[in-house]
N, C-alpha and C. Protein backbone atom coordinates (compact mmCIF):
# COMPACT_ATOMS: atom_id res chain seq x y z
N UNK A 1 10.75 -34.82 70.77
CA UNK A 1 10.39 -36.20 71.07
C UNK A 1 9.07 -36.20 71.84
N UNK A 2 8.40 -37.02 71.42
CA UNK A 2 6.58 -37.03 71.90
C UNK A 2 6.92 -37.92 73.66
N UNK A 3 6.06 -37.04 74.36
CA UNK A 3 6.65 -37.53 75.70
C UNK A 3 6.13 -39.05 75.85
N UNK A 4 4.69 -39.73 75.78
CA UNK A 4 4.65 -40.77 75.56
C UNK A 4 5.74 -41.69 75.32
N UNK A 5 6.21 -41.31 73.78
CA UNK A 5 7.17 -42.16 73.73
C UNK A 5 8.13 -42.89 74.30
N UNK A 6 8.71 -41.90 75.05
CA UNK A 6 9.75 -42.21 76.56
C UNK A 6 9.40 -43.11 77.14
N UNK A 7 8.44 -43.72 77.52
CA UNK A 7 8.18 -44.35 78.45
C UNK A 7 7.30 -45.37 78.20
N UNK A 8 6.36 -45.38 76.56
CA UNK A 8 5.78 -46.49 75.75
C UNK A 8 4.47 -45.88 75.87
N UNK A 9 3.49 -47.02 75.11
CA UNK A 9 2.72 -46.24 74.68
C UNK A 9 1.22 -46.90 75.45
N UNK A 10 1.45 -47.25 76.66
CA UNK A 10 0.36 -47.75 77.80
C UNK A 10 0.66 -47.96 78.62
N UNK A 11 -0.60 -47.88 79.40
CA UNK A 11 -0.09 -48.18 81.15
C UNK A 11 0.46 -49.62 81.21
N UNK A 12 0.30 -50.63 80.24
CA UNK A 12 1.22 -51.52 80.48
C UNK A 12 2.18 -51.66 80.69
N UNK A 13 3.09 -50.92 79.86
CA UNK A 13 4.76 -50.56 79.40
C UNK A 13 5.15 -50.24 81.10
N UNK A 14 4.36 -49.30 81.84
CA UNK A 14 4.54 -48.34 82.76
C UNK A 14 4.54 -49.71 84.11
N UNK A 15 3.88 -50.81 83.94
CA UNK A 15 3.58 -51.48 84.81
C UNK A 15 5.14 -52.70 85.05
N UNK A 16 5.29 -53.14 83.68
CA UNK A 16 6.60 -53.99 83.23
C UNK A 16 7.84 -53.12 83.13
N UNK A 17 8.22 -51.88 83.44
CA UNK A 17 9.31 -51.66 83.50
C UNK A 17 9.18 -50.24 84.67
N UNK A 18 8.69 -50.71 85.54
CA UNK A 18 8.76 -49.10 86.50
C UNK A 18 10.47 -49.03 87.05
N UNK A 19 11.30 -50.05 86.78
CA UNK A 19 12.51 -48.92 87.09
C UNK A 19 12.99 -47.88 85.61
N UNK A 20 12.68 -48.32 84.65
CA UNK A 20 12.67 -47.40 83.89
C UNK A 20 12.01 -46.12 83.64
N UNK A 21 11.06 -46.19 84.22
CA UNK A 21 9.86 -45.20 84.54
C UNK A 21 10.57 -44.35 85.71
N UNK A 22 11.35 -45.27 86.52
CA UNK A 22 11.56 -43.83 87.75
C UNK A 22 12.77 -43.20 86.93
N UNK A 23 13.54 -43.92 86.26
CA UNK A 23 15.14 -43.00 85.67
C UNK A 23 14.53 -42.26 85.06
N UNK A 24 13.46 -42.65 84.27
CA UNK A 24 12.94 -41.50 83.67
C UNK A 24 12.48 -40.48 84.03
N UNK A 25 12.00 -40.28 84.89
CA UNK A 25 11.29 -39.53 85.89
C UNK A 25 12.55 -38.64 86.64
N UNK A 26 13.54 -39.30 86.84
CA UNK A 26 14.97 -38.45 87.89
C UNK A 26 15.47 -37.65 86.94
N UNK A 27 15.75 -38.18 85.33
CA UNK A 27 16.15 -37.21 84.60
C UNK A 27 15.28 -36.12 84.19
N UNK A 28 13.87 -36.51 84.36
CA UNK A 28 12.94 -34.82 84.01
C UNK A 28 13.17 -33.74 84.94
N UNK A 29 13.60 -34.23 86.18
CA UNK A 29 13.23 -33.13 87.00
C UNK A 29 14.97 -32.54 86.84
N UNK A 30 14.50 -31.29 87.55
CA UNK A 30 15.69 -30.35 88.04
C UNK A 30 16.63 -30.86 88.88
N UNK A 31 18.24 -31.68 88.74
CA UNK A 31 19.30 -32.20 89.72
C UNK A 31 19.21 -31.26 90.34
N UNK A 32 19.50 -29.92 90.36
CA UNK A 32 19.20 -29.05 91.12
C UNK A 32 17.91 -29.04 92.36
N UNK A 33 17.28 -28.57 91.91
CA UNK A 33 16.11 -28.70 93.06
C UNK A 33 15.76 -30.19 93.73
N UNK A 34 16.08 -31.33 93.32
CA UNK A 34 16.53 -32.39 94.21
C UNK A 34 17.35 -32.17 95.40
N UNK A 35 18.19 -31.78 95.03
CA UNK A 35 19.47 -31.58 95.65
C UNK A 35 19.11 -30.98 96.65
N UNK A 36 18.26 -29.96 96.02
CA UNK A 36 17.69 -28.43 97.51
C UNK A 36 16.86 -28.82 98.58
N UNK A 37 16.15 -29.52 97.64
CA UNK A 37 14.57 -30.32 98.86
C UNK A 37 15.69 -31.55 99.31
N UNK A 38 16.45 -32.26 98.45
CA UNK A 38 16.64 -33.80 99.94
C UNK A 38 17.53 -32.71 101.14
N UNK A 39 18.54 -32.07 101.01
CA UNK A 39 18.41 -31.08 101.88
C UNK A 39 17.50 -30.51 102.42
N UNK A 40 16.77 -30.06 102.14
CA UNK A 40 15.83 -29.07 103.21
C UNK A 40 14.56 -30.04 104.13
N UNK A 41 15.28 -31.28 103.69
CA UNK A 41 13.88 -31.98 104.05
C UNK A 41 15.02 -33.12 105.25
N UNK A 42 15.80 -33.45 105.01
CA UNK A 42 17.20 -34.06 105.74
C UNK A 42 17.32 -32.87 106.93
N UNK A 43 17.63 -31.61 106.76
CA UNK A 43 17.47 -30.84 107.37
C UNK A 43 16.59 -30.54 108.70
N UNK A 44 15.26 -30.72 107.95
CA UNK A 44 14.34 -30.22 108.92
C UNK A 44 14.04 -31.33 109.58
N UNK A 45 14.69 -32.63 109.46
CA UNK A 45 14.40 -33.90 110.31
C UNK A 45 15.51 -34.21 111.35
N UNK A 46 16.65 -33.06 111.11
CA UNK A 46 17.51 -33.76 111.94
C UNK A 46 17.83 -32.62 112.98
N UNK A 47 17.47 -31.19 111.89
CA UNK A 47 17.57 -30.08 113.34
C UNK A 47 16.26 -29.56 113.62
N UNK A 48 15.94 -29.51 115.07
CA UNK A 48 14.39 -29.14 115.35
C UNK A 48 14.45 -27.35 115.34
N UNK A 49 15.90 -26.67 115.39
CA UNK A 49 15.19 -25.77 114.89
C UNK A 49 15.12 -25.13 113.40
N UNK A 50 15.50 -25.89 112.66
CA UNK A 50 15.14 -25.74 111.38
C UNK A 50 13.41 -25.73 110.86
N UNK A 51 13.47 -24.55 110.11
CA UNK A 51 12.42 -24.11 109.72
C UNK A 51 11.80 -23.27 108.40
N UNK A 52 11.21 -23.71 107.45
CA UNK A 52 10.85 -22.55 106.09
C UNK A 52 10.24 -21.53 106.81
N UNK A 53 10.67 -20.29 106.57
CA UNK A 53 9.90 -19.50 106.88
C UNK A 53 8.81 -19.07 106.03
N UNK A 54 9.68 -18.81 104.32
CA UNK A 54 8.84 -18.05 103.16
C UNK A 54 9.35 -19.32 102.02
N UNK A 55 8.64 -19.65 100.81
CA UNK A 55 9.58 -20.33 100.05
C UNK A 55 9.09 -19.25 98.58
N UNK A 56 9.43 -19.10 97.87
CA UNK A 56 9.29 -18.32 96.15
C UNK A 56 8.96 -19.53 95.36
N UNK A 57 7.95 -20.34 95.10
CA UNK A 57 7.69 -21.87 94.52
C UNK A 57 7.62 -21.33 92.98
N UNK A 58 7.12 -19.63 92.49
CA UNK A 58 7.52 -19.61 91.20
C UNK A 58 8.79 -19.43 90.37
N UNK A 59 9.81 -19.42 91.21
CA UNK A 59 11.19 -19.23 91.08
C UNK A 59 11.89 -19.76 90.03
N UNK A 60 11.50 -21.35 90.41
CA UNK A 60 11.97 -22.03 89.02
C UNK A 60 11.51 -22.40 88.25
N UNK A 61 10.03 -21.87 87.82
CA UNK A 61 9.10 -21.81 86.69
C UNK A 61 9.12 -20.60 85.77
N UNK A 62 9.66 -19.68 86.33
CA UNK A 62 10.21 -18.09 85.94
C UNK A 62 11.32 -17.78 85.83
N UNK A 63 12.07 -18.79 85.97
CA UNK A 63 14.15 -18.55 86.11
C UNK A 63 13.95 -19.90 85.84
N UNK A 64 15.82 -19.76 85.13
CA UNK A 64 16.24 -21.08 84.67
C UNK A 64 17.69 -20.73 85.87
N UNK A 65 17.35 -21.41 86.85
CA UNK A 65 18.48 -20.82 88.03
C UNK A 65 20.07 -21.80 87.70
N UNK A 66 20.98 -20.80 87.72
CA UNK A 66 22.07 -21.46 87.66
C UNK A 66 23.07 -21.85 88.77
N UNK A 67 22.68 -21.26 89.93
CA UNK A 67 23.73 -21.08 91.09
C UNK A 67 22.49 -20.80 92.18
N UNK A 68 23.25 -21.14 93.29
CA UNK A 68 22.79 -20.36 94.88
C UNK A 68 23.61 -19.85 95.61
N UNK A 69 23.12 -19.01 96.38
CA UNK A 69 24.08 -18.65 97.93
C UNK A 69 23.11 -18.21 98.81
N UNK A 70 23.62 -18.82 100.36
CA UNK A 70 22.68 -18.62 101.25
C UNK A 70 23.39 -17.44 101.79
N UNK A 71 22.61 -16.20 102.32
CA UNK A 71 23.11 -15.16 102.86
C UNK A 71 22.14 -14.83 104.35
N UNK A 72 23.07 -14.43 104.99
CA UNK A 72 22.63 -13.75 106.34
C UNK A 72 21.47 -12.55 106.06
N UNK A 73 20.50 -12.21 107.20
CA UNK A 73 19.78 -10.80 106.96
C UNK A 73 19.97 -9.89 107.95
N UNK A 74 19.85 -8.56 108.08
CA UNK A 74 20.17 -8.01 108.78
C UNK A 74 18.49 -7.54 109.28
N UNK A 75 17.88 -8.47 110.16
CA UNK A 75 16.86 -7.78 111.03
C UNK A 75 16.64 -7.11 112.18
N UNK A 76 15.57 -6.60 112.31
CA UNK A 76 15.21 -5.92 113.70
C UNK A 76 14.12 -7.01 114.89
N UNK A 77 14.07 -6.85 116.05
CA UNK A 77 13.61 -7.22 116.85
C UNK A 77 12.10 -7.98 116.52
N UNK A 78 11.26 -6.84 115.63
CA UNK A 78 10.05 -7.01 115.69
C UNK A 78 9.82 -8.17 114.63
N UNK A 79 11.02 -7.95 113.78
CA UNK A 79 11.15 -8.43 112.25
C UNK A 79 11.16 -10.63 112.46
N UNK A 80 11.82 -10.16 113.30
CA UNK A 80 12.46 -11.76 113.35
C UNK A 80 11.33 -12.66 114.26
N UNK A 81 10.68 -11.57 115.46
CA UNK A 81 9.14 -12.32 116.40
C UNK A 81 8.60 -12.59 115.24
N UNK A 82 7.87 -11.75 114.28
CA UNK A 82 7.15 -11.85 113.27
C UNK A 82 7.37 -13.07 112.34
N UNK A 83 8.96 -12.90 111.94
CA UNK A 83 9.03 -14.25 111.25
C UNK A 83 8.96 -15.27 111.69
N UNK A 84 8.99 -15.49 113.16
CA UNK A 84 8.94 -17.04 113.91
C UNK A 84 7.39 -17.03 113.54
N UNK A 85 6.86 -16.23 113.42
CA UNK A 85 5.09 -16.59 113.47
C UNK A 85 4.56 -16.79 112.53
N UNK A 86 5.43 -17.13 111.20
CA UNK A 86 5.34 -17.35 109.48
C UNK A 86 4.93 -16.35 108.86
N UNK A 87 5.36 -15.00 109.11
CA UNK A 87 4.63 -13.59 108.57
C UNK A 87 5.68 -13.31 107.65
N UNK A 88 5.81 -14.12 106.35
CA UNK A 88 7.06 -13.29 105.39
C UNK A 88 6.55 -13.78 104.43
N UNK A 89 6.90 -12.94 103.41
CA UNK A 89 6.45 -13.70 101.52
C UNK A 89 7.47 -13.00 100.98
N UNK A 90 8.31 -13.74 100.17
CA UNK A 90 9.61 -13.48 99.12
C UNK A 90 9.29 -13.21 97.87
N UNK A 91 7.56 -13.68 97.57
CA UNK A 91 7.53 -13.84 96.25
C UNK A 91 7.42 -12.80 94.92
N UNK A 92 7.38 -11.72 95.86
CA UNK A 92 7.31 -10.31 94.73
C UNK A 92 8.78 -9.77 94.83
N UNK A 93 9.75 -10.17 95.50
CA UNK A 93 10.74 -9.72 95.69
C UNK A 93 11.78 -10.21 95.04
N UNK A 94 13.12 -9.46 95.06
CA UNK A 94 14.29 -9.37 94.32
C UNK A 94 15.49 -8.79 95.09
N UNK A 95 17.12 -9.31 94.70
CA UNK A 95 17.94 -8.85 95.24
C UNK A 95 18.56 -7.93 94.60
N UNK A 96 19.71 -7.16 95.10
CA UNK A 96 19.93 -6.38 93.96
C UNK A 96 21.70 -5.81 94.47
N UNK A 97 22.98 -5.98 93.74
CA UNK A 97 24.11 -5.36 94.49
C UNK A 97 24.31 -3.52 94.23
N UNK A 98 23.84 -2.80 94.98
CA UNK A 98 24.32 -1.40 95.27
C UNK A 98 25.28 -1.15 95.76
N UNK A 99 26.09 -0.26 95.33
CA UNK A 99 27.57 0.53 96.10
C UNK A 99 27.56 -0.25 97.07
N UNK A 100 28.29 -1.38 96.54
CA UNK A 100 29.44 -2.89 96.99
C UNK A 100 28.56 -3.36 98.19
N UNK A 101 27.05 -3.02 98.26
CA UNK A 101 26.38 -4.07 99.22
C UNK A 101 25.26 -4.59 98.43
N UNK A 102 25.34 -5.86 99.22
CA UNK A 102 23.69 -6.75 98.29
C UNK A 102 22.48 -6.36 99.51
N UNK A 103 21.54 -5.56 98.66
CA UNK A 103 20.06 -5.78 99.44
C UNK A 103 19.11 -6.75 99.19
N UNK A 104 18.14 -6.64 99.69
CA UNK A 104 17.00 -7.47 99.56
C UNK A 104 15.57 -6.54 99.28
N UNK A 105 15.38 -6.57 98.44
CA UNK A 105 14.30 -5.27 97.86
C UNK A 105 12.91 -5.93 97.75
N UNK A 106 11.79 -5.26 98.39
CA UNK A 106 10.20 -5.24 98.53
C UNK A 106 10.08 -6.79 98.87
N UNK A 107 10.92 -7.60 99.75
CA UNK A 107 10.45 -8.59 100.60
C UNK A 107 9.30 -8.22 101.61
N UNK A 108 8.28 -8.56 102.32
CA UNK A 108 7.00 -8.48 103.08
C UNK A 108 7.63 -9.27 104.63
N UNK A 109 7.22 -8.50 105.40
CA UNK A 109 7.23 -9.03 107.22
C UNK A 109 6.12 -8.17 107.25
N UNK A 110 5.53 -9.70 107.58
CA UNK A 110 4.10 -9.19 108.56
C UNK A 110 4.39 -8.05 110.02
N UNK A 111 4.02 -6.66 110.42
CA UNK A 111 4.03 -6.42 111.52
C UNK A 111 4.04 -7.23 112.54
N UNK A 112 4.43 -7.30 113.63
CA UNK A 112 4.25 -7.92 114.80
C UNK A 112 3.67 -7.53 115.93
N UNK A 113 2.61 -7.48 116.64
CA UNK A 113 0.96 -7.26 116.97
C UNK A 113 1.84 -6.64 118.48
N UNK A 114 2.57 -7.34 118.93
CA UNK A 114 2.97 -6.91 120.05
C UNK A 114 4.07 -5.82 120.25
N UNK A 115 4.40 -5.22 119.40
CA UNK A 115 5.57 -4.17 119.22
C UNK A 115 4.68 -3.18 118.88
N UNK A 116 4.49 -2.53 119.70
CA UNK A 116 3.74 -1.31 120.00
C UNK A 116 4.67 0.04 119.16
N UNK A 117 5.71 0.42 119.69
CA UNK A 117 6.18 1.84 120.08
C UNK A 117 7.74 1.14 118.79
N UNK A 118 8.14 0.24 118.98
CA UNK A 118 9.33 -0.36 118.20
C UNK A 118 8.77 -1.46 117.14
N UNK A 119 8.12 -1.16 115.83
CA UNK A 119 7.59 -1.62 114.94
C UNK A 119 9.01 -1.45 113.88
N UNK A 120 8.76 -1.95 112.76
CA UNK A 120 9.06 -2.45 111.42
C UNK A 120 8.29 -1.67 110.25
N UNK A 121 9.08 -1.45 109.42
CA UNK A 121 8.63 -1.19 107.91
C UNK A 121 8.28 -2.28 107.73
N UNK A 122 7.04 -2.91 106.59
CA UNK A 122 6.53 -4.07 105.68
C UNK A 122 7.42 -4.24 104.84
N UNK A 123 7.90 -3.42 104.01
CA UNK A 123 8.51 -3.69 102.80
C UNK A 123 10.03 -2.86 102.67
N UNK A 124 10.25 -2.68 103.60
CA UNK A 124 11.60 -2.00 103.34
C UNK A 124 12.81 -2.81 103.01
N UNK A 125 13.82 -1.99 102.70
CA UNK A 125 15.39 -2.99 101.96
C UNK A 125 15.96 -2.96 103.36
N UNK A 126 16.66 -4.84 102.96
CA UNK A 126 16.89 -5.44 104.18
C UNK A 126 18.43 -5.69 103.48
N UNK A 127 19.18 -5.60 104.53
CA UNK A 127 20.58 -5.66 103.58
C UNK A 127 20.96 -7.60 103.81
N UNK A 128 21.85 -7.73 103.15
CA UNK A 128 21.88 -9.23 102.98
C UNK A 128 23.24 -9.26 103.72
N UNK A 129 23.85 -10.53 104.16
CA UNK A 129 25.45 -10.29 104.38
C UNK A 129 26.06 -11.84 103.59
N UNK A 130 26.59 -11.33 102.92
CA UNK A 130 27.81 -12.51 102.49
C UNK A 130 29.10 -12.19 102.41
N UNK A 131 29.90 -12.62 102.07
CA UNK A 131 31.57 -12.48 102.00
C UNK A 131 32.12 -12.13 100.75
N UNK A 132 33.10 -11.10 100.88
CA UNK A 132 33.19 -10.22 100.10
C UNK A 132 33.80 -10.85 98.19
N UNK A 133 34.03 -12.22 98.62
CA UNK A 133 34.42 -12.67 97.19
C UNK A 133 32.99 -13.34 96.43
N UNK A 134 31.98 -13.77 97.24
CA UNK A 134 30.51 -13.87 97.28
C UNK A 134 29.95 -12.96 96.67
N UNK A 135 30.22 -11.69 97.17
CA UNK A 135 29.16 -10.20 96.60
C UNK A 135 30.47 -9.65 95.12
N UNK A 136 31.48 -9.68 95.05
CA UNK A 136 32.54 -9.68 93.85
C UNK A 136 31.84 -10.98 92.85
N UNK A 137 31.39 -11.99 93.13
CA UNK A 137 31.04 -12.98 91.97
C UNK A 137 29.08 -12.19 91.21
N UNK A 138 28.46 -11.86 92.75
CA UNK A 138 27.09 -11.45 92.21
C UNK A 138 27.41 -10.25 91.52
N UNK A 139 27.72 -9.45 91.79
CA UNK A 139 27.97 -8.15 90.92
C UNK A 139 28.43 -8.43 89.58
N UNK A 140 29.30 -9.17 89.41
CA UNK A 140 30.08 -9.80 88.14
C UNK A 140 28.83 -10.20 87.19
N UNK A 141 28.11 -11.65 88.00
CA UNK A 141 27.03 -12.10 87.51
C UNK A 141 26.00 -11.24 86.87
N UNK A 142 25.83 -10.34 87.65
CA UNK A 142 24.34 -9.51 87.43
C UNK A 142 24.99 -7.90 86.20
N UNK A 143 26.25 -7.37 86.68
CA UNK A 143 26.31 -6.68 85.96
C UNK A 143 26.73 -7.07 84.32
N UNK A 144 27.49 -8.00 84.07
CA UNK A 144 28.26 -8.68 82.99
C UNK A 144 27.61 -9.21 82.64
N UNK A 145 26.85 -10.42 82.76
CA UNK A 145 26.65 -11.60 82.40
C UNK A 145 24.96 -11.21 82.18
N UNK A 146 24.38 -10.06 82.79
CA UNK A 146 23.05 -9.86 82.91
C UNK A 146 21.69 -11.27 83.30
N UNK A 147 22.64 -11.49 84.70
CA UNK A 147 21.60 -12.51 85.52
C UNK A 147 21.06 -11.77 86.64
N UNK A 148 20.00 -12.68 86.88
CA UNK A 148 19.37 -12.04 88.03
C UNK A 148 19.19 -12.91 89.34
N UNK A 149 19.05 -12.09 90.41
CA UNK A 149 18.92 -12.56 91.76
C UNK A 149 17.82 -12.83 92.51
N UNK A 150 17.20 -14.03 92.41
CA UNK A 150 15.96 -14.26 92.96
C UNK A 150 15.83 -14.99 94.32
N UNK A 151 15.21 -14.03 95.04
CA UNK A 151 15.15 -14.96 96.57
C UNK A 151 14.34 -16.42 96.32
N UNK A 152 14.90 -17.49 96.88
CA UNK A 152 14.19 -18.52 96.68
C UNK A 152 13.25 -19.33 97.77
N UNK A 153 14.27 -19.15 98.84
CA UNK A 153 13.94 -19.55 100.31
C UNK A 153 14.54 -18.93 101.20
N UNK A 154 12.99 -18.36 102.42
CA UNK A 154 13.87 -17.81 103.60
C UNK A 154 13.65 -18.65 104.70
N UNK A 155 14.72 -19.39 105.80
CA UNK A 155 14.58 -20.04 106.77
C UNK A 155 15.34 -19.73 107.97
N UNK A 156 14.70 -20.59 108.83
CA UNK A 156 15.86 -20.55 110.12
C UNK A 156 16.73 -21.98 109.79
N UNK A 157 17.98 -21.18 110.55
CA UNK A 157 19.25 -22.64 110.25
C UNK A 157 19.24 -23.33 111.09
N UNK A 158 19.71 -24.31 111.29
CA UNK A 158 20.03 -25.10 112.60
C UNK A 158 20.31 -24.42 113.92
N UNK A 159 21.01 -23.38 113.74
CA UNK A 159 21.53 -22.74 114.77
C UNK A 159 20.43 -21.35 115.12
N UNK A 160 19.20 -21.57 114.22
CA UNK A 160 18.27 -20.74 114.32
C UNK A 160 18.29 -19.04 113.97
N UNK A 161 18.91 -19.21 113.06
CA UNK A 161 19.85 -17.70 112.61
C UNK A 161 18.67 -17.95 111.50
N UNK A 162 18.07 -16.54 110.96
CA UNK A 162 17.01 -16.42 109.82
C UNK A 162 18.49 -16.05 108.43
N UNK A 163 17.94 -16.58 107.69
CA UNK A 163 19.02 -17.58 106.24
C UNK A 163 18.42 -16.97 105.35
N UNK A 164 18.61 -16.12 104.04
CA UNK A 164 17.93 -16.20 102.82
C UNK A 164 18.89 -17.15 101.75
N UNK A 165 18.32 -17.86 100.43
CA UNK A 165 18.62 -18.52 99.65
C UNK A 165 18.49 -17.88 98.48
N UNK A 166 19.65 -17.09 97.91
CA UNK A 166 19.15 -16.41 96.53
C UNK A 166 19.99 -16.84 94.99
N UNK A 167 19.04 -16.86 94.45
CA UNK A 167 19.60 -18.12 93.44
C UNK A 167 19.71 -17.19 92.26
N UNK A 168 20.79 -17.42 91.43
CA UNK A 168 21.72 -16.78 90.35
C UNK A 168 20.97 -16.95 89.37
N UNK A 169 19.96 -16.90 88.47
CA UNK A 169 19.52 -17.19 87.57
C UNK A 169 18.98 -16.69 85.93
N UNK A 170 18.32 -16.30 85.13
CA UNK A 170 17.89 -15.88 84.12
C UNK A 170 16.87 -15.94 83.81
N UNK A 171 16.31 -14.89 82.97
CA UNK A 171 14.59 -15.13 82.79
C UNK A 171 14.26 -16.59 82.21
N UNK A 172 13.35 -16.96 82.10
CA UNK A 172 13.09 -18.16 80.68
C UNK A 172 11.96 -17.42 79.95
N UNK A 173 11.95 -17.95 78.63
CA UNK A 173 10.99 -17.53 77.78
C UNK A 173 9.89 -18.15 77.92
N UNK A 174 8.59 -17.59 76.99
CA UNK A 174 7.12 -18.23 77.36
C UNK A 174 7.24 -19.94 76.64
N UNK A 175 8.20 -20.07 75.55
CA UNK A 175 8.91 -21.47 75.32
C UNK A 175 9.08 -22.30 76.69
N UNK A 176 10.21 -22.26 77.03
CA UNK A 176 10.86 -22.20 78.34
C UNK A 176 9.55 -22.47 79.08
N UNK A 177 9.00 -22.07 79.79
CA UNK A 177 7.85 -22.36 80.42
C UNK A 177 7.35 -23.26 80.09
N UNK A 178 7.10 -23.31 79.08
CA UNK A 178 5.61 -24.16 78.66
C UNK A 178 6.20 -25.33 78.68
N UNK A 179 7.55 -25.83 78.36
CA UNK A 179 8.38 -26.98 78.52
C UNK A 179 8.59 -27.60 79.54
N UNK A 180 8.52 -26.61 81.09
CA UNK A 180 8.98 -27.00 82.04
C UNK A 180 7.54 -27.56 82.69
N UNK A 181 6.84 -26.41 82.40
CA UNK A 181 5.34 -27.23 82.69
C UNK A 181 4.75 -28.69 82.26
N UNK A 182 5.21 -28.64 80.64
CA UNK A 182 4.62 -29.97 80.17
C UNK A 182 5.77 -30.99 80.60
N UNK A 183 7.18 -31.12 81.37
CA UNK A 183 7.55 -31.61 82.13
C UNK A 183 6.93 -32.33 83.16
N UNK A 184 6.37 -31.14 83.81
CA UNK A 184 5.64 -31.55 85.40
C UNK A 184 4.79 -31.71 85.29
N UNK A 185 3.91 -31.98 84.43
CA UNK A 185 2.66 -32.38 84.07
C UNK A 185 2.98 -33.90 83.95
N UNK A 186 3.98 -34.48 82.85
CA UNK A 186 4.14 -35.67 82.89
C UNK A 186 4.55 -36.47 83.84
N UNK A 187 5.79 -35.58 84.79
CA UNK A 187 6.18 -36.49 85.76
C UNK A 187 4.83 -36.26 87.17
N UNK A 188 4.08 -35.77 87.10
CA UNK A 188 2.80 -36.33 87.72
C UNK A 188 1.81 -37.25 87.00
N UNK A 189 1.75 -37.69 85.53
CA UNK A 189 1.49 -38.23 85.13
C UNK A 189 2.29 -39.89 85.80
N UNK A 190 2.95 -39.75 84.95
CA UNK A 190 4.16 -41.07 85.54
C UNK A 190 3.60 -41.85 87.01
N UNK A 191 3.77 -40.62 87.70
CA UNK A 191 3.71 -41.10 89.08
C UNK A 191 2.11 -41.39 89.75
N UNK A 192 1.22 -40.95 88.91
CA UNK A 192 -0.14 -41.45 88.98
C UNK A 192 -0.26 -43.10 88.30
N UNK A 193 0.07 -42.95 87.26
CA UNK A 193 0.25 -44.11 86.25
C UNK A 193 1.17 -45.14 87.24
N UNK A 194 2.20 -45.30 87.76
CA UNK A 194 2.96 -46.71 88.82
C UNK A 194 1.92 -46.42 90.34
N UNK A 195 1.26 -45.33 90.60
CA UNK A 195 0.81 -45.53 91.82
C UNK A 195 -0.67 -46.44 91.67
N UNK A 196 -1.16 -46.23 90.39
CA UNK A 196 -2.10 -46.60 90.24
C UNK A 196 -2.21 -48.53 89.89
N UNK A 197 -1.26 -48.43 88.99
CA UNK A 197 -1.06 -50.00 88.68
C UNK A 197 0.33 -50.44 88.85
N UNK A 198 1.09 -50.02 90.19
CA UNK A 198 2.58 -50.70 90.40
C UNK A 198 2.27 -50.50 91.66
């Protein structure tokens, strides 16, 4: 279906029916990632110490994610100063379940300038913690079903505990892509088009 179509075939159409234009617009995007941001954004307005530390923004342009779970990390001293100071990137990284534990493999922590003598590895495996019917479903997932585990978001919680978000998902094809793109292309279209004349 020609995306135009959806929605008519001028900025007029777009001007005389913008509640149709926004349903249209709620069904392009991901219920999913709605769901994640009015959370994370509800979140960070109601607890002050809530915080993104790292986010993976190619995650769901590269995965067609089916699931999440937020898991605990197991850091060190230097690891966690560092992350209050926004020194982390998720985005080359991956999880992975080994002999019945889930790690966190080639995630990045910036050193921390003031830990002299008690420093940090950059890239070392950070073990994850979830509950044991949690790590019985990922193993299932990843070994059976051949999905994969992509960190999506790392934050502090309310209670200021550092959180990873790793989401259950599958490759997508260069199809797949190009769909999700010419998606988000339109629904910035859309939303140029009512901002401009609504």
């Amino acid at each position: 279906m020609e995306l135009s179509s959806r929605i008519g075939n001028s900025a007029d159409d777009v001007v005389d029916n913008p509640k149709r234009c926004a349903a249209d617009l709620a069904r392009g995007a991901s219920a999913a990632y709605i769901k994640h941001m009015s959370q994370v954004k509800s979140s960070s307005k109601s607890d002050p110490n809530y915080k993104v530390i790292a986010e993976n923004r190619r995650a769901r342009f590269d995965y067609a994610i089916d699931d999440d779970v937020e898991c605990g990390i197991i850091l060190e001293g230097s690891e966690v100063k560092s992350l209050r100071n926004g020194g982390a990137n998720i985005a080359e990284s991956y999880a992975t379940v080994e002999d019945g534990e889930l790690w966190l493999v080639n995630s990045y922590i910036a050193p921390y300038s003031q830990a002299k003598t008690f420093t940090h590895e950059e890239r070392r495996r950070r073990k994850l913690l979830v509950s044991k019917k949690q790590l019985s479903n990922l193993w299932n997932e990843t070994q059976r079903k051949g999905m994969t585990l992509v960190p999506m978001v790392m934050y502090f919680n309310h209670r200021g505990m550092a959180k990873i978000k790793i989401g259950i998902a599958k490759g997508k094809k260069l199809h797949d892509k190009r769909e999700t793109e010419a998606k988000r292309d339109w629904s910035r279209q859309k939303q140029r088009l009512l901002k401009d004349h609504g």
